[in-house]
Protein backbone atom coordinates (compact mmCIF):
# COMPACT_ATOMS: atom_id res chain seq x y z
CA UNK A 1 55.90 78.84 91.46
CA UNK A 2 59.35 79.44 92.45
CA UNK A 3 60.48 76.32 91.19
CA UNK A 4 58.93 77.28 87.32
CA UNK A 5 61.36 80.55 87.64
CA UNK A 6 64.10 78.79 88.48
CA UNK A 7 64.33 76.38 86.10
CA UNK A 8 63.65 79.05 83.71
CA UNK A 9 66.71 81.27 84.94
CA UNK A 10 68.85 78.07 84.77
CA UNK A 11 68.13 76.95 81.24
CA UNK A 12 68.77 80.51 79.59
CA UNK A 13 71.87 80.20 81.47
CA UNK A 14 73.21 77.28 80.31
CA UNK A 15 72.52 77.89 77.42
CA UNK A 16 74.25 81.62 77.41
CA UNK A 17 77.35 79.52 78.90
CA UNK A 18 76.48 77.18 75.54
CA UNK A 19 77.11 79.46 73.67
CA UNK A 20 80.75 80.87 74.13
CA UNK A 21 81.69 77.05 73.60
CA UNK A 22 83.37 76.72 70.36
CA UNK A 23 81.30 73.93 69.21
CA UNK A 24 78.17 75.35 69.83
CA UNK A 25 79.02 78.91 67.90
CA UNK A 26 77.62 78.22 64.67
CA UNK A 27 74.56 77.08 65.87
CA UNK A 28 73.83 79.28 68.17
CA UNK A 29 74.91 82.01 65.90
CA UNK A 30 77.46 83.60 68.25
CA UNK A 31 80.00 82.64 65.64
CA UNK A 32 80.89 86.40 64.71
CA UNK A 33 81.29 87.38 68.42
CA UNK A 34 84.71 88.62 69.40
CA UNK A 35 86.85 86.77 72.18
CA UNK A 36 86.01 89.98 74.76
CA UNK A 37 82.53 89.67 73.96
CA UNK A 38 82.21 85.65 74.44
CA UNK A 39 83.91 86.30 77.94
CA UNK A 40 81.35 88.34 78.52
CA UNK A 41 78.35 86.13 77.41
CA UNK A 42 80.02 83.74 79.87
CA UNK A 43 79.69 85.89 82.82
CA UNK A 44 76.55 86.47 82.38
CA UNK A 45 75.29 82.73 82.10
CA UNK A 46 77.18 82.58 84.90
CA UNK A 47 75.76 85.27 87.03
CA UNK A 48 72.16 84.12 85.70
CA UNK A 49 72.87 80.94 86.90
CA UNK A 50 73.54 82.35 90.42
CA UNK A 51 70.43 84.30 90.10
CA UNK A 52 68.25 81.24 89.41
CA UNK A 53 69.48 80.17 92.89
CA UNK A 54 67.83 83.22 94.51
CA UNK A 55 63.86 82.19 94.06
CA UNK A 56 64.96 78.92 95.60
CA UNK A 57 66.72 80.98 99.04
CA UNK A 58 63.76 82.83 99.18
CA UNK A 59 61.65 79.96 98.91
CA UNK A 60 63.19 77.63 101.50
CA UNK A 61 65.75 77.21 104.30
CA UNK A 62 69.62 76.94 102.29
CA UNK A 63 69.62 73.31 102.81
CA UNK A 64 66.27 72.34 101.15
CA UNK A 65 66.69 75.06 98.42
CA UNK A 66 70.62 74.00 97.37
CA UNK A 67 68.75 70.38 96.78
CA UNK A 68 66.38 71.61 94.79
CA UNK A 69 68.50 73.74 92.58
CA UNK A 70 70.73 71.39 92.04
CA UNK A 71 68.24 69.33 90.96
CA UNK A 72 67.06 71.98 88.57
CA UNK A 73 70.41 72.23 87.26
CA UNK A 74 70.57 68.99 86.31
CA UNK A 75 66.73 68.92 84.42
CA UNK A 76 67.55 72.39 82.69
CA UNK A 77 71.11 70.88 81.34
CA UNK A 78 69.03 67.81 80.49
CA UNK A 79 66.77 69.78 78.43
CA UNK A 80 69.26 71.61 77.03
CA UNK A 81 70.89 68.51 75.97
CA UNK A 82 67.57 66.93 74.33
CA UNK A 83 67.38 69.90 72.89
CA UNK A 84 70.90 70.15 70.92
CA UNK A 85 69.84 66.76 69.77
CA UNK A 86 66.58 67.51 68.60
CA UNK A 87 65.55 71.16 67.87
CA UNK A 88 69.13 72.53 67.67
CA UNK A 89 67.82 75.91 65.56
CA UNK A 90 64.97 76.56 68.00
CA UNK A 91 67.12 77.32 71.23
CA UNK A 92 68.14 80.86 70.88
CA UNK A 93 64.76 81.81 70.67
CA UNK A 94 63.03 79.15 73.48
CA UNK A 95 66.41 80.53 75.62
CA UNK A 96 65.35 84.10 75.17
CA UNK A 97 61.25 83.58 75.84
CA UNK A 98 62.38 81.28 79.16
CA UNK A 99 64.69 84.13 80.36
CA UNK A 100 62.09 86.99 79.95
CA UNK A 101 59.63 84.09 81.47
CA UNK A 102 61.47 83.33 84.28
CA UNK A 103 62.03 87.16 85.12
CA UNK A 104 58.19 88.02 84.55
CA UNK A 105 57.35 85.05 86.78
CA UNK A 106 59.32 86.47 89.33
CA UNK A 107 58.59 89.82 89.33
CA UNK A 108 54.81 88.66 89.32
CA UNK A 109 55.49 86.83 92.64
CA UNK A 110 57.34 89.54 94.56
């Protein structure tokens, strides 16, 4: 179960850290977002993206649950990537259902 929230937690992030990036603005729509406020998006992808390495500590010993975030990192930016390829106008709104997901998941389990 643990797993599920975690990959949840990491694919809002990256795509909160997506979208500061000037190429991915427009679609997005974080276009109209001032320079304080896209440094601020960033933090928080970032900090979300340390978060979705808590279910995996609490899960396992550090060794065993580093692995298998990192893993998860990698299948969540893989995703992520499909899905700027694919189903670019869809994100913003799969990103937000994931991230209240992946919190309602975990909140469920504790």
């Amino acid at each position: 179960m643990m797993v599920w929230v975690s990959l949840l937690l990491a694919f809002s992030a990256f795509t909160t850290i997506a979208s500061t990036m000037e190429r991915h603005l427009e679609p997005l729509g974080t276009e109209t977002l001032g320079q304080r406020h896209l440094l601020l998006w960033r933090l928080g992808g970032y900090a979300l993206l340390a978060i979705s390495l808590l279910p995996c500590l609490g899960q396992w010993n550090t060794s065993v649950a580093l692995a298998t975030w990192v893993g998860l990192l990698t299948f969540a930016a893989g995703a992520l990537g499909l899905m700027f390829t694919y189903l670019e106008r869809h994100i913003r709104h799969l990103a937000l259902l994931t991230a209240l997901l992946g919190m309602a998941l975990w909140l469920a389990w504790l």
